[in-house]
C-alpha atoms as a PDB file:
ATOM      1  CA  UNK A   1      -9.752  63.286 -37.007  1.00  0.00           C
ATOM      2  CA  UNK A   2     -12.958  62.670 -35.551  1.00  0.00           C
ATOM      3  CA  UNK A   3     -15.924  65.379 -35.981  1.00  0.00           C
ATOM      4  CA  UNK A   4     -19.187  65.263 -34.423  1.00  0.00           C
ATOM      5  CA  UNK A   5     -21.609  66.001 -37.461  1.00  0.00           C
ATOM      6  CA  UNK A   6     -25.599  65.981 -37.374  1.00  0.00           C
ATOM      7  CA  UNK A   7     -28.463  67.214 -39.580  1.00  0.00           C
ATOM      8  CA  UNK A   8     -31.660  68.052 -37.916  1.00  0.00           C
ATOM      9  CA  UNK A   9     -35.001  69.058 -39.919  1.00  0.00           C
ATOM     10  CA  UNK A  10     -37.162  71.508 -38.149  1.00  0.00           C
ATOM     11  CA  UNK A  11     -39.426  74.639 -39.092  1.00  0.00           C
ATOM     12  CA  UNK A  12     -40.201  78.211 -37.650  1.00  0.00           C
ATOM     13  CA  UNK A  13     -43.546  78.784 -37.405  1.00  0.00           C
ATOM     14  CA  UNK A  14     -44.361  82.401 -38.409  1.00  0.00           C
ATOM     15  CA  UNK A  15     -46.328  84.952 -35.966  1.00  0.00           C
ATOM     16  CA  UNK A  16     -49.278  84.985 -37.803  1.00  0.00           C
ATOM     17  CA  UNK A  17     -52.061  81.965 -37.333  1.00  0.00           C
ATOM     18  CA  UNK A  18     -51.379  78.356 -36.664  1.00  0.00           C
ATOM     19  CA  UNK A  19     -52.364  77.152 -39.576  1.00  0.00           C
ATOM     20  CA  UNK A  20     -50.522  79.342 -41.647  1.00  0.00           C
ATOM     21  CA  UNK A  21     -47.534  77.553 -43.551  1.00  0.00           C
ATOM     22  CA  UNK A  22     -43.885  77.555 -41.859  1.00  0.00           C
ATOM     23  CA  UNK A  23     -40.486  77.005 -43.344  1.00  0.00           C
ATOM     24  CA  UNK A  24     -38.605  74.057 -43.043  1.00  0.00           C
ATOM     25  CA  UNK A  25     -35.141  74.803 -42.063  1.00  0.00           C
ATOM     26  CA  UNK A  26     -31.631  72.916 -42.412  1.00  0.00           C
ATOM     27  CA  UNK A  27     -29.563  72.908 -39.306  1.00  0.00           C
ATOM     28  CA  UNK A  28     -25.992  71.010 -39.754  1.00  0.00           C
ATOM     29  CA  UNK A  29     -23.896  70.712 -36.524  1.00  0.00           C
ATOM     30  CA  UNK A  30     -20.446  70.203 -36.988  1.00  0.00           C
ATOM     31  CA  UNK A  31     -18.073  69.607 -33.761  1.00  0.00           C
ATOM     32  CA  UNK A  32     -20.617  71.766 -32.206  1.00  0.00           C
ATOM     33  CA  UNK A  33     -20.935  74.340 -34.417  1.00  0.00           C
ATOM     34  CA  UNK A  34     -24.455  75.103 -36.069  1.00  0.00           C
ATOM     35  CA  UNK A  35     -25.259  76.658 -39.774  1.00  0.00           C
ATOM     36  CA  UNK A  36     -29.326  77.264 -40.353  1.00  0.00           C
ATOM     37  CA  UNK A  37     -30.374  76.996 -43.870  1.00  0.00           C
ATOM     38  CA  UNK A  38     -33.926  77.338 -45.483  1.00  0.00           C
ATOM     39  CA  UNK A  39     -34.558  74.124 -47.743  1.00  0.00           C
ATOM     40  CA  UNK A  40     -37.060  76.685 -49.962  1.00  0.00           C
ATOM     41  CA  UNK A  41     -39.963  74.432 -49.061  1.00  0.00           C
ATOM     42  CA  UNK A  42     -43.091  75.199 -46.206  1.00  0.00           C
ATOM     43  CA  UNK A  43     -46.100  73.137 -44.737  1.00  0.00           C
ATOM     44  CA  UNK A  44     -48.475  73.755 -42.352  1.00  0.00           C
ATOM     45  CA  UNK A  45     -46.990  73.503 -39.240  1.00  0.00           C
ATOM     46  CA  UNK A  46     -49.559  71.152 -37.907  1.00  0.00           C
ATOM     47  CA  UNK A  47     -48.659  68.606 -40.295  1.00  0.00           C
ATOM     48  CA  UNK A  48     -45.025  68.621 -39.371  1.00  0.00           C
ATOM     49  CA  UNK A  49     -43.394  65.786 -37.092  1.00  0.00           C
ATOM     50  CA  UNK A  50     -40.551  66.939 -35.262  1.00  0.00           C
ATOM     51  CA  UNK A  51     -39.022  63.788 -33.866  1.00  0.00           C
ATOM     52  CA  UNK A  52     -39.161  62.551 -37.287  1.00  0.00           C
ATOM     53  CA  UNK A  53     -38.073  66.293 -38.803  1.00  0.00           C
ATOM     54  CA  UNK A  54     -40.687  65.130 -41.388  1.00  0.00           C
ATOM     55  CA  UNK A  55     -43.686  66.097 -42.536  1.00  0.00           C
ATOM     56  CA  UNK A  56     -46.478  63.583 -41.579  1.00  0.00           C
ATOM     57  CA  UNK A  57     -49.113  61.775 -43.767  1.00  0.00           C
ATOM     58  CA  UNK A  58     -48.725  60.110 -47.479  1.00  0.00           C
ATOM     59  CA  UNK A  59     -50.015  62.467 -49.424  1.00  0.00           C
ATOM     60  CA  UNK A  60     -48.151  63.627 -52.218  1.00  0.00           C
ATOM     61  CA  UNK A  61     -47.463  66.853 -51.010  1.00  0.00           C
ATOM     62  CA  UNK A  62     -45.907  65.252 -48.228  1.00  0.00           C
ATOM     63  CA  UNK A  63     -43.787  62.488 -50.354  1.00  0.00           C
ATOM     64  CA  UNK A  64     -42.299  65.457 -52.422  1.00  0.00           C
ATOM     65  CA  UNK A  65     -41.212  67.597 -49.216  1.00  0.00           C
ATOM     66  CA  UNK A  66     -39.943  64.475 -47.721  1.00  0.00           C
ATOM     67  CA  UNK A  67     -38.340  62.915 -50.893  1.00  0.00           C
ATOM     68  CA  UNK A  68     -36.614  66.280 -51.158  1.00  0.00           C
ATOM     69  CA  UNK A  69     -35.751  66.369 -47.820  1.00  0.00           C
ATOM     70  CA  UNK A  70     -33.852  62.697 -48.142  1.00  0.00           C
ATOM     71  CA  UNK A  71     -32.081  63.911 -51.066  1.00  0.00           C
ATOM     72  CA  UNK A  72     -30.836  66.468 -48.939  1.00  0.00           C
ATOM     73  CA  UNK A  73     -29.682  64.195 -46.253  1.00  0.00           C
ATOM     74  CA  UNK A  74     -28.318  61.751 -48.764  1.00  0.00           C
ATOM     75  CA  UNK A  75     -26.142  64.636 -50.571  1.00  0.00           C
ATOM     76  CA  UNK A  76     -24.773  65.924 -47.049  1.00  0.00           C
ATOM     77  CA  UNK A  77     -23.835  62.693 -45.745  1.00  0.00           C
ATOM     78  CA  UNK A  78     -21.517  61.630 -49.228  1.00  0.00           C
ATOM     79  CA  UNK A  79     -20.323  65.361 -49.231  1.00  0.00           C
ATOM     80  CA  UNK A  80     -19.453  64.389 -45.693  1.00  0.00           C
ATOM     81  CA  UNK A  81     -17.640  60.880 -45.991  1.00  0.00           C
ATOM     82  CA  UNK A  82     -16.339  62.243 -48.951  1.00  0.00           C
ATOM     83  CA  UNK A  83     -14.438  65.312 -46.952  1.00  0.00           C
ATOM     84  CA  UNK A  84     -13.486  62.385 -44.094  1.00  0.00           C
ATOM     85  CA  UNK A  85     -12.018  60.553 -46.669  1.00  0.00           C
ATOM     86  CA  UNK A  86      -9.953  62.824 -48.233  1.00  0.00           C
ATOM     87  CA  UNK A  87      -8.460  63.933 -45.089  1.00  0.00           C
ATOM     88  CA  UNK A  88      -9.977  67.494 -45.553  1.00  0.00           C
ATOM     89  CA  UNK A  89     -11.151  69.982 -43.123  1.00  0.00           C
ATOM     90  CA  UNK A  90     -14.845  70.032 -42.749  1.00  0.00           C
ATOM     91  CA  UNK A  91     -17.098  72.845 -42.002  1.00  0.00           C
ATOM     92  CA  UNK A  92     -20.822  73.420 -42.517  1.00  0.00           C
ATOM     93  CA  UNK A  93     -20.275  76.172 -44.724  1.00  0.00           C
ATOM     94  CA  UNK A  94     -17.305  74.328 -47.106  1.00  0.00           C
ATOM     95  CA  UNK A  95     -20.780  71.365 -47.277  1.00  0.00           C
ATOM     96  CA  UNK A  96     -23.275  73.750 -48.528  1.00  0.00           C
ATOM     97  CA  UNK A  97     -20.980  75.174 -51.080  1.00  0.00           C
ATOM     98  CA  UNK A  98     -20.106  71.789 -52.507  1.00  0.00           C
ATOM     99  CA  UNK A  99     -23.665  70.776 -52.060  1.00  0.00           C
ATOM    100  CA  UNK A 100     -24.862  73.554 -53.940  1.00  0.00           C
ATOM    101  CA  UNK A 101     -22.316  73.433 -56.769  1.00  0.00           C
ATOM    102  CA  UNK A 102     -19.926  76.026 -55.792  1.00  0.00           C
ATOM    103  CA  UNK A 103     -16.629  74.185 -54.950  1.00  0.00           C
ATOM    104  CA  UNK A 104     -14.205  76.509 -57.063  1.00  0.00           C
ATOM    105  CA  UNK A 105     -14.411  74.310 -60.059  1.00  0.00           C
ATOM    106  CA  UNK A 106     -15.053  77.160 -62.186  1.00  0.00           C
ATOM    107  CA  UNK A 107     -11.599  78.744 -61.081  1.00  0.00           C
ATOM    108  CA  UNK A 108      -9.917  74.955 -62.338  1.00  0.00           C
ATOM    109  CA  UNK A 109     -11.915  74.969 -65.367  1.00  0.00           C
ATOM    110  CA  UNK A 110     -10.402  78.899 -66.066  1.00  0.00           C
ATOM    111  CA  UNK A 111      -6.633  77.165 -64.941  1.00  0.00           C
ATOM    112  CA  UNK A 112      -6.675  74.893 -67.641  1.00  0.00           C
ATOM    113  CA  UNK A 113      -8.271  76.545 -69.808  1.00  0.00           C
ATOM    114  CA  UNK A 114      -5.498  79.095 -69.524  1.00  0.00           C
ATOM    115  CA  UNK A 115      -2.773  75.937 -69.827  1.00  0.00           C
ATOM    116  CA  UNK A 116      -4.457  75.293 -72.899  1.00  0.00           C
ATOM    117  CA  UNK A 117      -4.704  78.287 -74.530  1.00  0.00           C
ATOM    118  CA  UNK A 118      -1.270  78.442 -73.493  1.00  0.00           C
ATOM    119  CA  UNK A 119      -0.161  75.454 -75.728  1.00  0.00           C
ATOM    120  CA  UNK A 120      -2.252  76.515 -78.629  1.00  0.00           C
ATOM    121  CA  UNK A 121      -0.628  79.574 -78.542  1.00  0.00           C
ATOM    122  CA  UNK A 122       2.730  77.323 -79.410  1.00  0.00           C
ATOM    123  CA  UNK A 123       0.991  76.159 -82.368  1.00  0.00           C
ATOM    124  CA  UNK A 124      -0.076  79.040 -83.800  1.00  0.00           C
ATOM    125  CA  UNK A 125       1.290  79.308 -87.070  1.00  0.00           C
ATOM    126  CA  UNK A 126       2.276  75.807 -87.264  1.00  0.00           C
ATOM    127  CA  UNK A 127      -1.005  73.452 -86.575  1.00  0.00           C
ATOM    128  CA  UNK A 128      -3.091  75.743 -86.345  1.00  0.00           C
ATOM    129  CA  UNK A 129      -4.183  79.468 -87.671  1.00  0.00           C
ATOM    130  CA  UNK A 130      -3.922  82.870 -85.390  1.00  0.00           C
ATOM    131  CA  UNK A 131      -6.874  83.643 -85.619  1.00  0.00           C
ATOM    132  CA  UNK A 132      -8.118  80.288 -83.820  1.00  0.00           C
ATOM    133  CA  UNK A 133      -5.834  80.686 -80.750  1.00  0.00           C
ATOM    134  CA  UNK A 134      -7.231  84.168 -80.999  1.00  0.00           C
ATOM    135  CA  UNK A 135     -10.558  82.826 -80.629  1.00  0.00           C
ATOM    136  CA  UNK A 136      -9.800  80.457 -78.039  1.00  0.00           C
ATOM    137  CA  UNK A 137      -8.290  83.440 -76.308  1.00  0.00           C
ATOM    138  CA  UNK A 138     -11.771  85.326 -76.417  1.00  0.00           C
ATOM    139  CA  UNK A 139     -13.646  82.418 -74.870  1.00  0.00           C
ATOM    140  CA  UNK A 140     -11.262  82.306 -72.408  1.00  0.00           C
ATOM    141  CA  UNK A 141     -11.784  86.125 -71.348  1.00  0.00           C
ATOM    142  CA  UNK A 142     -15.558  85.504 -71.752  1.00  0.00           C
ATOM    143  CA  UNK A 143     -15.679  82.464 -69.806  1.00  0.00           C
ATOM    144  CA  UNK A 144     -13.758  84.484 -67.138  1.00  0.00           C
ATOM    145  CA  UNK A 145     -15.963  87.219 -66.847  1.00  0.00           C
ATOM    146  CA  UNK A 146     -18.831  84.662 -67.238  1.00  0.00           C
ATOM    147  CA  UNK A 147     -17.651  82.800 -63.606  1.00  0.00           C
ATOM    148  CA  UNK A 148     -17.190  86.405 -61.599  1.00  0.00           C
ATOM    149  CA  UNK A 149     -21.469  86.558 -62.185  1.00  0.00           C
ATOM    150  CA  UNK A 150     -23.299  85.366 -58.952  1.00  0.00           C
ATOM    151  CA  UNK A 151     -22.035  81.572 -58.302  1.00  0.00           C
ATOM    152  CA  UNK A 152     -24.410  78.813 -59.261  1.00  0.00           C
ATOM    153  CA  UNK A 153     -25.229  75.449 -60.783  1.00  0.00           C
ATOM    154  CA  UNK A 154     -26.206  77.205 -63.685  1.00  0.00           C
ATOM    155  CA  UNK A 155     -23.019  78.961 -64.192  1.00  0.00           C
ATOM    156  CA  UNK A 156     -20.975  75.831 -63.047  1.00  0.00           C
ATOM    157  CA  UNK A 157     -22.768  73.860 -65.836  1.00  0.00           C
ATOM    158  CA  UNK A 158     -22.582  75.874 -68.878  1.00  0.00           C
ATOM    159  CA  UNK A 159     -18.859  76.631 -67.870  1.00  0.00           C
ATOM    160  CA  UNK A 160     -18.176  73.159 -67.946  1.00  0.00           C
ATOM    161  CA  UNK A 161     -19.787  72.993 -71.378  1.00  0.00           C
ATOM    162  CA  UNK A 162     -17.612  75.457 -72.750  1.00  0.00           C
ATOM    163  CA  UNK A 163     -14.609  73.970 -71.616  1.00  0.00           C
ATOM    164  CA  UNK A 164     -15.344  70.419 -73.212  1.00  0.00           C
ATOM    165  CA  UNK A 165     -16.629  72.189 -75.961  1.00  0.00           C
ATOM    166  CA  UNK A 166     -12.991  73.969 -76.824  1.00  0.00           C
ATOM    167  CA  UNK A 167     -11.177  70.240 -75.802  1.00  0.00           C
ATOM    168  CA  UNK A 168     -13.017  68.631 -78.470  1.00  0.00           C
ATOM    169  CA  UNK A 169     -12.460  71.752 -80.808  1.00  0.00           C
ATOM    170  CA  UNK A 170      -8.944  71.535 -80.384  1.00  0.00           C
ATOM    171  CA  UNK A 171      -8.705  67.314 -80.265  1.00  0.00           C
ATOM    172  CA  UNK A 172      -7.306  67.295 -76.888  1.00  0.00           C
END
């Protein structure tokens, strides 16, 4: 299945003076649908090439916006061939949440955590005490309530590091 995809660079100039610093802005087009996104970065909007969707000059202010700017392109595009590859339905929004780290791993992690727990549970008594299945119970319930707090790489991360953490803990 074929989908028309772009990414386009631009910024919106505020009301104020035109000198005054304007947001650079994200637009992906998907099979004609369009998702604006601030990249968190400005410039003076005199210094900003919009054929290019770049900022102009060499200086370093300019290689950082830009660098960060071909990061972002980079990251979109393998999100994107990624999604073609696996046959999956692509939308702007699904490529922002994967982009930004919020593609329901979390929920996994908590799945087999749970299968986990699950098994230790079995050998409680035998293999292992009680009171560690307890435990791994409690980090369980933590780490649940931990991943309904506002999504982010941040939470993604450290969830991930508890879950190794209780694999190695339990030799699995």
């Amino acid at each position: 299945m074929s989908h028309a995809y772009s990414l386009l660079f631009y910024i919106r100039k505020s009301r104020s003076a035109n000198n005054e610093n304007a947001r650079i802005y994200l637009r992906i087009t998907i099979s004609g649908k369009r998702f604006d996104m601030s990249v968190s970065r400005s410039i003076v909007s005199t210094r900003w090439d919009s054929k290019k969707g770049r900022v102009r000059g060499a200086s370093k202010e300019a290689r950082e916006i830009n660098d960060h700017l071909d990061n972002i392109s980079y990251n979109l595009n393998k999100i994107h061939q990624k999604l073609m590859d696996e046959g999956a339905q692509i939308t702007s929004n699904k490529m922002i949440r994967i982009l930004n780290g919020d593609d329901d791993k979390d929920r996994k992690t908590l799945d087999v955590f749970q299968e986990h727990n699950e098994k230790i549970d079995e050998m409680a008594g035998k293999e292992i005490s009680a009171s560690t299945a307890q435990r791994y119970w409690t980090c369980y319930n933590h780490l649940k309530q931990f991943s309904k707090l506002p999504r982010g790489k941040p939470t993604r991360h450290l969830a991930e590091k508890i879950f190794h953490f209780s694999r190695q803990a339990s030799g699995n």
